[in-house]
Protein backbone atom coordinates (compact mmCIF):
# COMPACT_ATOMS: atom_id res chain seq x y z
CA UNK A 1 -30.65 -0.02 -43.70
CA UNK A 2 -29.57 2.41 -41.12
CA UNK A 3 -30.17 1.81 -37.47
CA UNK A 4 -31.09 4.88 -36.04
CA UNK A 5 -30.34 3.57 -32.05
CA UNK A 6 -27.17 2.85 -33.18
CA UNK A 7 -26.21 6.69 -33.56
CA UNK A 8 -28.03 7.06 -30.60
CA UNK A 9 -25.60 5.01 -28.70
CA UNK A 10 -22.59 6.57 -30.17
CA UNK A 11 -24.03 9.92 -29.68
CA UNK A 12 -24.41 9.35 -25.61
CA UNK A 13 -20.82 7.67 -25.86
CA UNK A 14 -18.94 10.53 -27.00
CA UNK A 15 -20.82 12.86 -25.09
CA UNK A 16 -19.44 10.75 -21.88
CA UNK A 17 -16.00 10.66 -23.66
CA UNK A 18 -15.75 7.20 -24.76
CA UNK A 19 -14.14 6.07 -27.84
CA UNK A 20 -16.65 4.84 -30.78
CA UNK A 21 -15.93 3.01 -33.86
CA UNK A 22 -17.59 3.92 -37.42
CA UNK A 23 -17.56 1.82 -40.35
CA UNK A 24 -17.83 3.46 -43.63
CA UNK A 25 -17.73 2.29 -46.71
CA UNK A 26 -13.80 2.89 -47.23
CA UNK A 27 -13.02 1.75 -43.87
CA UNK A 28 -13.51 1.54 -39.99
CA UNK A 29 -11.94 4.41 -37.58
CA UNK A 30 -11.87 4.41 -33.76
CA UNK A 31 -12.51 7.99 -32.43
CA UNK A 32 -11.93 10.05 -29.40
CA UNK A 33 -14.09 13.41 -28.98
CA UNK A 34 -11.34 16.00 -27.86
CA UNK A 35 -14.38 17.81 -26.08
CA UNK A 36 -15.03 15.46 -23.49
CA UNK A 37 -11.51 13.52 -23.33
CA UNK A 38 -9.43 13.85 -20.01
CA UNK A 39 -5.76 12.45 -20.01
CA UNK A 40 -6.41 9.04 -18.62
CA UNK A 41 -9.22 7.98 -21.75
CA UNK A 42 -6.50 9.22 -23.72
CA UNK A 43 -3.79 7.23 -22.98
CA UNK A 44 -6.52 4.15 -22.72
CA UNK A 45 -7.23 4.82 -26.06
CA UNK A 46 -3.82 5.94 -27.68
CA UNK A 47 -1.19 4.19 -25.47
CA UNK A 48 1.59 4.67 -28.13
CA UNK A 49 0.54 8.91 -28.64
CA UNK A 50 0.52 7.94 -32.41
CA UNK A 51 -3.49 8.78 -32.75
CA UNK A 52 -3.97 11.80 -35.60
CA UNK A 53 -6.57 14.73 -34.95
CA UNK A 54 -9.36 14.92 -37.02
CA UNK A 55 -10.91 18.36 -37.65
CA UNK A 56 -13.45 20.14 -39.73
CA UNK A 57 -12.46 21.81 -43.18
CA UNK A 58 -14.20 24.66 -41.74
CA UNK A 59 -11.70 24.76 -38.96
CA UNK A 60 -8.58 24.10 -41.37
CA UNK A 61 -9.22 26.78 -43.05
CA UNK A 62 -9.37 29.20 -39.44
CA UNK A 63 -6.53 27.35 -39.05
CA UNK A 64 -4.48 28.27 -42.27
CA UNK A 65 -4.36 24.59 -42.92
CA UNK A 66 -6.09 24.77 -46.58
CA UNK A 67 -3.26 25.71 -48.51
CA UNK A 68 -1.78 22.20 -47.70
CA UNK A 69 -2.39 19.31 -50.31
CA UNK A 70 -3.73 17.59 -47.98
CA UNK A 71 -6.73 19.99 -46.62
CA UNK A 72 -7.23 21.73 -49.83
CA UNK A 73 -10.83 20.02 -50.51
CA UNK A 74 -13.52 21.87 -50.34
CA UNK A 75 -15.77 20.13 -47.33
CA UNK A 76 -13.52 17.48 -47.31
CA UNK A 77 -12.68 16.19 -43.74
CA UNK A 78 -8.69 17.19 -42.87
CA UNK A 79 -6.10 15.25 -40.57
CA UNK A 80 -3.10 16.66 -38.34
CA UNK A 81 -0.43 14.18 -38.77
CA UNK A 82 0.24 13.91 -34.45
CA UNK A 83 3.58 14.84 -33.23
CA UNK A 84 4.68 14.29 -29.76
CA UNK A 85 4.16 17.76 -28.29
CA UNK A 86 0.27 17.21 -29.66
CA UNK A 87 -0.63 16.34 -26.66
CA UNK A 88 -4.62 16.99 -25.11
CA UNK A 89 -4.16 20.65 -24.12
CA UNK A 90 -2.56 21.24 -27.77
CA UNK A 91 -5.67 19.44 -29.46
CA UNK A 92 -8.20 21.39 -27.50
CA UNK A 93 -6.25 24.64 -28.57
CA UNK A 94 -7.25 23.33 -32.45
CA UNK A 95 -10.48 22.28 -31.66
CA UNK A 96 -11.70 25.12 -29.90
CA UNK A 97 -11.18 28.89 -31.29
CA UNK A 98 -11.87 30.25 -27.67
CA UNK A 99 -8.21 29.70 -27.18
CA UNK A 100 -6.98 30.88 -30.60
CA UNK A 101 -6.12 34.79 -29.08
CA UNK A 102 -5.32 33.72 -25.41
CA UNK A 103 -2.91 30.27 -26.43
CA UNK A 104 -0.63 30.90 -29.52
CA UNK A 105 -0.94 28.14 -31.71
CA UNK A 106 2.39 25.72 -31.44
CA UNK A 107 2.81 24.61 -34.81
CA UNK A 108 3.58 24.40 -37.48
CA UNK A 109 0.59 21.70 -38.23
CA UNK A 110 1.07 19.12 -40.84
CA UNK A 111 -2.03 17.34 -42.47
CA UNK A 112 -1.67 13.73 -43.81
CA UNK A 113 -4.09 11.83 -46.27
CA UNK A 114 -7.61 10.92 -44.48
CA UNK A 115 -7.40 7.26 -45.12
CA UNK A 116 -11.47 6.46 -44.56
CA UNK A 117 -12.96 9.76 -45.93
CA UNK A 118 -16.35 8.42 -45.16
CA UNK A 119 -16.03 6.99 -41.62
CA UNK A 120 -14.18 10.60 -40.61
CA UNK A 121 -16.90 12.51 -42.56
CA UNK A 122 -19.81 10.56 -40.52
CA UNK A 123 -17.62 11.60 -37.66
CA UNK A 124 -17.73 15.22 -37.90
CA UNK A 125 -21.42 14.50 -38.26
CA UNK A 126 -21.71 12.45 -35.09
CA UNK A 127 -19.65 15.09 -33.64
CA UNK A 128 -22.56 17.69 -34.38
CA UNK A 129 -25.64 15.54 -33.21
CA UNK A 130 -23.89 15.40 -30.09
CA UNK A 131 -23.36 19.35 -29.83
CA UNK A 132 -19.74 19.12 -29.72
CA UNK A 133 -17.26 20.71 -31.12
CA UNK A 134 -15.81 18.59 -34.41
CA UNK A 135 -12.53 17.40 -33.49
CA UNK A 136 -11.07 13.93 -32.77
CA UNK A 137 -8.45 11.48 -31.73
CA UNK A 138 -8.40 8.86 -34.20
CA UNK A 139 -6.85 5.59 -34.95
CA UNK A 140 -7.52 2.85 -37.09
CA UNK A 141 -7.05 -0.15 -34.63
CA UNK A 142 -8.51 1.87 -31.28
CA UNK A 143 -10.98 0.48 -28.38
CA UNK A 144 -14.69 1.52 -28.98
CA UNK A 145 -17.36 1.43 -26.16
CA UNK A 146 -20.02 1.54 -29.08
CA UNK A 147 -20.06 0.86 -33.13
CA UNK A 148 -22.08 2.51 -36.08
CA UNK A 149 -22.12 2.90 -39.49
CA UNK A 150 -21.74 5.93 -41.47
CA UNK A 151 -25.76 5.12 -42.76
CA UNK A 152 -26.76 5.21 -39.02
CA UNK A 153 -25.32 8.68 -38.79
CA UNK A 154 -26.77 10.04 -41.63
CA UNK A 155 -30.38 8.20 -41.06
CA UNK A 156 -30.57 9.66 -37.24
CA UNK A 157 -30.03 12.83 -38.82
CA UNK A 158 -32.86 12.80 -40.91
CA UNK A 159 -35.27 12.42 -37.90
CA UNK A 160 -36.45 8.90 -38.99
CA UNK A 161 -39.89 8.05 -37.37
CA UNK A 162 -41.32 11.30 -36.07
CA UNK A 163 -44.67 11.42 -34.55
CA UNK A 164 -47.16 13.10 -32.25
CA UNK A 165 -46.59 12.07 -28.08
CA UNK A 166 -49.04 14.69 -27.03
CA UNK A 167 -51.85 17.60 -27.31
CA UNK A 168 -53.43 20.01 -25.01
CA UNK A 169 -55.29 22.91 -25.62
CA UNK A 170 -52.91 25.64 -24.27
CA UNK A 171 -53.87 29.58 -24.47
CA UNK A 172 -50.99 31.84 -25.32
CA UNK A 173 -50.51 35.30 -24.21
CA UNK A 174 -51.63 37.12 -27.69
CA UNK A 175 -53.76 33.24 -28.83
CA UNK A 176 -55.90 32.20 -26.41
CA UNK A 177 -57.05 30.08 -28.87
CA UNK A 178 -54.17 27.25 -29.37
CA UNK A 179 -53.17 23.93 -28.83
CA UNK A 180 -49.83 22.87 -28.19
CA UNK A 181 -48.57 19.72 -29.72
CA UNK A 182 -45.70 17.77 -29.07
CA UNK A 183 -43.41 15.51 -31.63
CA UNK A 184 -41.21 12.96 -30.94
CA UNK A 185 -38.42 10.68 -32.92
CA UNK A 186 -37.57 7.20 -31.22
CA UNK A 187 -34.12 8.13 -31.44
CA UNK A 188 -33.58 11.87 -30.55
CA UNK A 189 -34.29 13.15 -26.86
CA UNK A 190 -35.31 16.79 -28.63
CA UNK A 191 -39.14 17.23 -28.51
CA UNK A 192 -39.95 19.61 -31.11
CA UNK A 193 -43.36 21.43 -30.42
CA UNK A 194 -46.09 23.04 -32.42
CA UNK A 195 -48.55 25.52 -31.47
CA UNK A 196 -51.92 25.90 -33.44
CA UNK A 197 -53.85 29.21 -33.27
CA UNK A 198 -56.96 29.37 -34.55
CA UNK A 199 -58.89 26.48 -36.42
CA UNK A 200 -58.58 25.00 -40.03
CA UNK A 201 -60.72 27.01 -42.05
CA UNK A 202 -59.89 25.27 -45.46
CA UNK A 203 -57.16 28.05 -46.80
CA UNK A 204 -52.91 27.05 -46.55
CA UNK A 205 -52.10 27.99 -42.69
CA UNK A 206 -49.87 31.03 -42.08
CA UNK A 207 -46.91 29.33 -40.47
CA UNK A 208 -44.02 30.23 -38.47
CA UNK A 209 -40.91 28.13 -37.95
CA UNK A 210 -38.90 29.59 -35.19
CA UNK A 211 -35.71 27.72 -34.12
CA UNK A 212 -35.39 27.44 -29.78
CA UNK A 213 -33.79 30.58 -28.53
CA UNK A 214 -33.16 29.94 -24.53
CA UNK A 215 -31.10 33.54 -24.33
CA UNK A 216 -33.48 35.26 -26.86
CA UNK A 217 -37.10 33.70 -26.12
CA UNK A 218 -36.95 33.42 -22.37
CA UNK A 219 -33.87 35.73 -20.99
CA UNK A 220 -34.99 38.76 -23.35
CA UNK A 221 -31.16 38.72 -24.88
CA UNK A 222 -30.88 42.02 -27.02
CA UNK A 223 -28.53 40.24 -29.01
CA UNK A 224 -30.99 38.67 -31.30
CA UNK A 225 -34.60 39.37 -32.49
CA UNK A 226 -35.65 35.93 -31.61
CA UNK A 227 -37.78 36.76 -28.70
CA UNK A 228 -39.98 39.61 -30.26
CA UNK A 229 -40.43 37.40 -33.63
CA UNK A 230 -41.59 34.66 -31.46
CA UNK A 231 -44.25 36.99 -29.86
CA UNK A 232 -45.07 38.83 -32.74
CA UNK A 233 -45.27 35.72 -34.98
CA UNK A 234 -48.03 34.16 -32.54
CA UNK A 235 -49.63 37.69 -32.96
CA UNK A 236 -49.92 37.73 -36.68
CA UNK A 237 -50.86 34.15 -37.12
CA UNK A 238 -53.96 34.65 -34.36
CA UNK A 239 -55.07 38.32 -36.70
CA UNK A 240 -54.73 36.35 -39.99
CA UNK A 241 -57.38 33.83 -38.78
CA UNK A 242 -55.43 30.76 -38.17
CA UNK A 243 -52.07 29.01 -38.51
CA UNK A 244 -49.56 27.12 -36.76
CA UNK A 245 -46.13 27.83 -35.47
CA UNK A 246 -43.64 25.38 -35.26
CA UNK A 247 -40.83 25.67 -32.31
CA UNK A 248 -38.09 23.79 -33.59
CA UNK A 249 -35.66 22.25 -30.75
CA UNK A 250 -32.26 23.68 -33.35
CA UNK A 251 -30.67 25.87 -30.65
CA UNK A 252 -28.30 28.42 -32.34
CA UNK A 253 -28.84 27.30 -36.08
CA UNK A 254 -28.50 24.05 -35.29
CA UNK A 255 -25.01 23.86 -33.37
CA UNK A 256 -26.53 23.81 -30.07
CA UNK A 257 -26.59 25.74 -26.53
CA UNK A 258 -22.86 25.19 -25.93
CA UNK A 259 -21.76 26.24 -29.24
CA UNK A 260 -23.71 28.87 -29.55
CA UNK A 261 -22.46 30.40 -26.68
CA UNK A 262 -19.29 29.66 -27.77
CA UNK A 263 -19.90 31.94 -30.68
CA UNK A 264 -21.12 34.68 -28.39
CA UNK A 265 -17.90 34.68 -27.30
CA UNK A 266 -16.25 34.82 -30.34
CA UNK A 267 -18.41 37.89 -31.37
CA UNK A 268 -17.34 39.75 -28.65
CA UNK A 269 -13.67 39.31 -29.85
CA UNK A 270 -15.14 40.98 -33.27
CA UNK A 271 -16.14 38.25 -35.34
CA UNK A 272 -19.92 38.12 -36.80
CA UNK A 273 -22.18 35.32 -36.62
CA UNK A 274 -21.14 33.48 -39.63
CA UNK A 275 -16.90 33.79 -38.71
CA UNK A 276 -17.63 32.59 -35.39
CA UNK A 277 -19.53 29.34 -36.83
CA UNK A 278 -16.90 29.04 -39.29
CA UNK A 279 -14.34 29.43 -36.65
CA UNK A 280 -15.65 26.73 -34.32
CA UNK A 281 -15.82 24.08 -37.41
CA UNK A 282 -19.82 24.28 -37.74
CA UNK A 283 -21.53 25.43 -41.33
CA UNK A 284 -22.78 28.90 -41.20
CA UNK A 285 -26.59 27.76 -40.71
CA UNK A 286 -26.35 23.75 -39.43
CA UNK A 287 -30.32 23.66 -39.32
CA UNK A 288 -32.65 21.05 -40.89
CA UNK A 289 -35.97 21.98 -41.87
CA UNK A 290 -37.06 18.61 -43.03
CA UNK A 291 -38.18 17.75 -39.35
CA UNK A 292 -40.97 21.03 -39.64
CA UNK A 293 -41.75 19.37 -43.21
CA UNK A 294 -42.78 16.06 -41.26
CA UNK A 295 -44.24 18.21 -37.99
CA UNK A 296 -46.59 19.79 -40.89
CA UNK A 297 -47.66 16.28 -42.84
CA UNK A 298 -48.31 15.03 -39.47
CA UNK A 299 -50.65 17.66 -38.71
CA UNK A 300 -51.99 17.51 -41.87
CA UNK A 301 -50.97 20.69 -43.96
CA UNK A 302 -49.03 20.30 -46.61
CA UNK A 303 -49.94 24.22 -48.12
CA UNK A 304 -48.41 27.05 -46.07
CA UNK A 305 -48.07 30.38 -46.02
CA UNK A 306 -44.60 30.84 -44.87
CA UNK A 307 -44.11 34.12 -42.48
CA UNK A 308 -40.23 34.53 -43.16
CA UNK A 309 -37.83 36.34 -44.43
CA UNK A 310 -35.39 33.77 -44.92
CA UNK A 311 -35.38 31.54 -48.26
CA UNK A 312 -33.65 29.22 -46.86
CA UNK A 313 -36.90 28.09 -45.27
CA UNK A 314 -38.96 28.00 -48.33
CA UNK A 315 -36.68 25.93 -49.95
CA UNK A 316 -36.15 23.42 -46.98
CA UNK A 317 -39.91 23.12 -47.30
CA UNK A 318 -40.30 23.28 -50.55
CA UNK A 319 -37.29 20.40 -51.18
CA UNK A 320 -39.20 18.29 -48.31
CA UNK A 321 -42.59 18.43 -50.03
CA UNK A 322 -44.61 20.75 -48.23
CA UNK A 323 -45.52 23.52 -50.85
CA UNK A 324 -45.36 27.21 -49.73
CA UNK A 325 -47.67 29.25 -51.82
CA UNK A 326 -46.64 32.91 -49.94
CA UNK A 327 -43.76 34.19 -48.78
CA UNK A 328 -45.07 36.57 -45.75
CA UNK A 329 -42.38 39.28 -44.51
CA UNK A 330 -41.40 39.01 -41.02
CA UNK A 331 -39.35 42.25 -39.69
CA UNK A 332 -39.02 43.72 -37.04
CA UNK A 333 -37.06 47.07 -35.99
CA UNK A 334 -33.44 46.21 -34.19
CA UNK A 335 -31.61 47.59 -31.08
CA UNK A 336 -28.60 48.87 -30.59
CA UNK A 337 -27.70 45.23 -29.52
CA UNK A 338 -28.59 43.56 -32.51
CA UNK A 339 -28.62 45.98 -35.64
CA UNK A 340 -25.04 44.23 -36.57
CA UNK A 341 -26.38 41.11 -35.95
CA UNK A 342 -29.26 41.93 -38.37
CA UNK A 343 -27.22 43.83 -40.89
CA UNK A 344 -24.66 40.06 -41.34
CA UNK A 345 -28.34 38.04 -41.71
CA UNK A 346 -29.24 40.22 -44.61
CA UNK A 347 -25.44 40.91 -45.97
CA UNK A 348 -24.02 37.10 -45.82
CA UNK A 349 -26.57 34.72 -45.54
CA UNK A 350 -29.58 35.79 -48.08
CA UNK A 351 -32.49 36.96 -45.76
CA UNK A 352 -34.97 39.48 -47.19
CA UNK A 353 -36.66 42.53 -46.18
């Protein structure tokens, strides 16, 4: 049974950029985050510079890494056999694509068999619960500040335990009828929210699940449309009677703040939204839409009408037991800041008009 505190722990540890141990059923790794490492954890943790760098296949590929044996798998994780001019500076090069233009790549890379496929595997997970980028240190005899298994990676990441922590009655600029209501999981420090217009009038609620946007929702970034879908969601939900939308705490489809930034900065060296996921070692849309599933049972709908235009949603829904019975279009006109970033959404990763 998988201990979701246990991810927890080793979530906080390599955000502070301390070594962790996971246990998978192949075998136990030690791992270093090369986010948060400095040069003193390091050589605490790989004395002997003999420690191989775990990355992404996603980033392999960037990388040009894929047509080795040893990287070719499809979603596979991939190791860089270490050499002695890998030092830290050279593994935050691979880990992060920010430096791919501005420091040349030493090379050439050479990837060696991943020993404990699952253990690494949970690690690139662990990696992404944390919000950092996917790429360790790792040895097979290291120190560890904190242990888990590969199950208590993949349980925390189904949002074990969820529940209400709170309700107020909260009118919205465009509902003053609402009530906010806030979700919790004993294990994850996001608090996903859910705002209910209107009252339960016996049909399937028109719902809205709209993933945080800090830059879009409260900066008014023209580089998305997140901002006027959130406002004109809460709009059509309060005309159609009643309905609930769901803010999920899955910054940047799922990769976080950081990363998503990170990706800003990659599209304004040319690359779209799904290359610049790609290129940091995240999946092109990282976000889990079991946790609205469970937000929805909790408040007691398990019928929806889904305003979206992404199927992706439905079937996250749909594959999490809450039945959608209507698909309701969501569009709205784009800027000049944004039109690309609407055109690669409906080109290259499914949504509808």
């Amino acid at each position: 049974m998988s201990d979701p505190r246990a991810a927890a722990r080793a979530i906080d540890a390599v955000r502070r950029g301390w070594p962790v141990a996971i246990t998978g059923a192949d075998g136990t790794i030690s791992v270093l985050a090369v986010e948060t490492a400095d040069d003193p954890r390091l050589t605490a943790f790989d004395p002997d510079g003999t420690a191989d760098v775990l990355l992404s296949d996603e980033r392999a590929a960037v990388l040009k890494l894929a047509n080795q044996r040893d990287a070719a798998t499809p979603g596979a994780p991939v190791m860089v056999a270490r050499v002695p001019w890998l030092d830290l500076p050279a593994a935050v090069a691979l880990a992060d694509p920010a430096h791919d233009l501005a420091t040349p790549l030493k090379g050439p890379y050479r990837t060696c068999p991943v020993v404990a496929v699952c253990a690494a595997s949970a690690a690139l997970s662990l990696a992404r619960n944390a919000g950092l980028l996917p790429t360790f240190f790792v040895r097979s005899d290291g120190p560890a500040e904190a242990h888990v298994t590969a199950d208590d990676i993949a349980g925390y990441a189904r949002q074990m335990g969820l529940a209400i922590a709170a309700r107020a009655h909260l009118p919205v600029a465009g509902a003053e009828q609402a009530e906010i209501v806030a979700f919790r999981a004993p294990a994850d420090a996001a608090e996903h929210v859910a705002l209910v217009i209107g009252a339960p009038d016996g049909n399937p609620p028109l719902v809205r699940l709209h993933s945080e946007c800090l830059t879009g929702d409260v900066l008014g970034s023209l580089k998305c449309d997140c901002g006027p879908q959130l406002h004109a969601a809460i709009a059509a939900i309060a005309a159609s009677g009643w309905g609930i939308l769901l803010y999920l705490r899955q910054e940047g489809r799922g990769i976080g703040l950081v990363n998503k930034l990170r990706a800003y900065s990659l599209q304004d060296q040319g690359y779209d939204t799904v290359e610049s996921n790609l290129r940091l070692g995240f999946a092109i849309d990282a976000r889990d839409f079991s946790i609205a599933a469970a937000m929805l049972r909790l408040l007691g709908q398990e019928r929806v009408r889904l305003l979206t235009n992404n199927p992706n949603k439905v079937a996250g829904l749909e594959a999490a037991g809450v039945s959608v019975v209507e698909r309701v279009p969501h569009a709205l006109p784009p800027n000049p800041h944004n039109a690309h970033y609407l055109a690669v959404k409906r080109d290259r990763t499914g949504h509808l008009l």
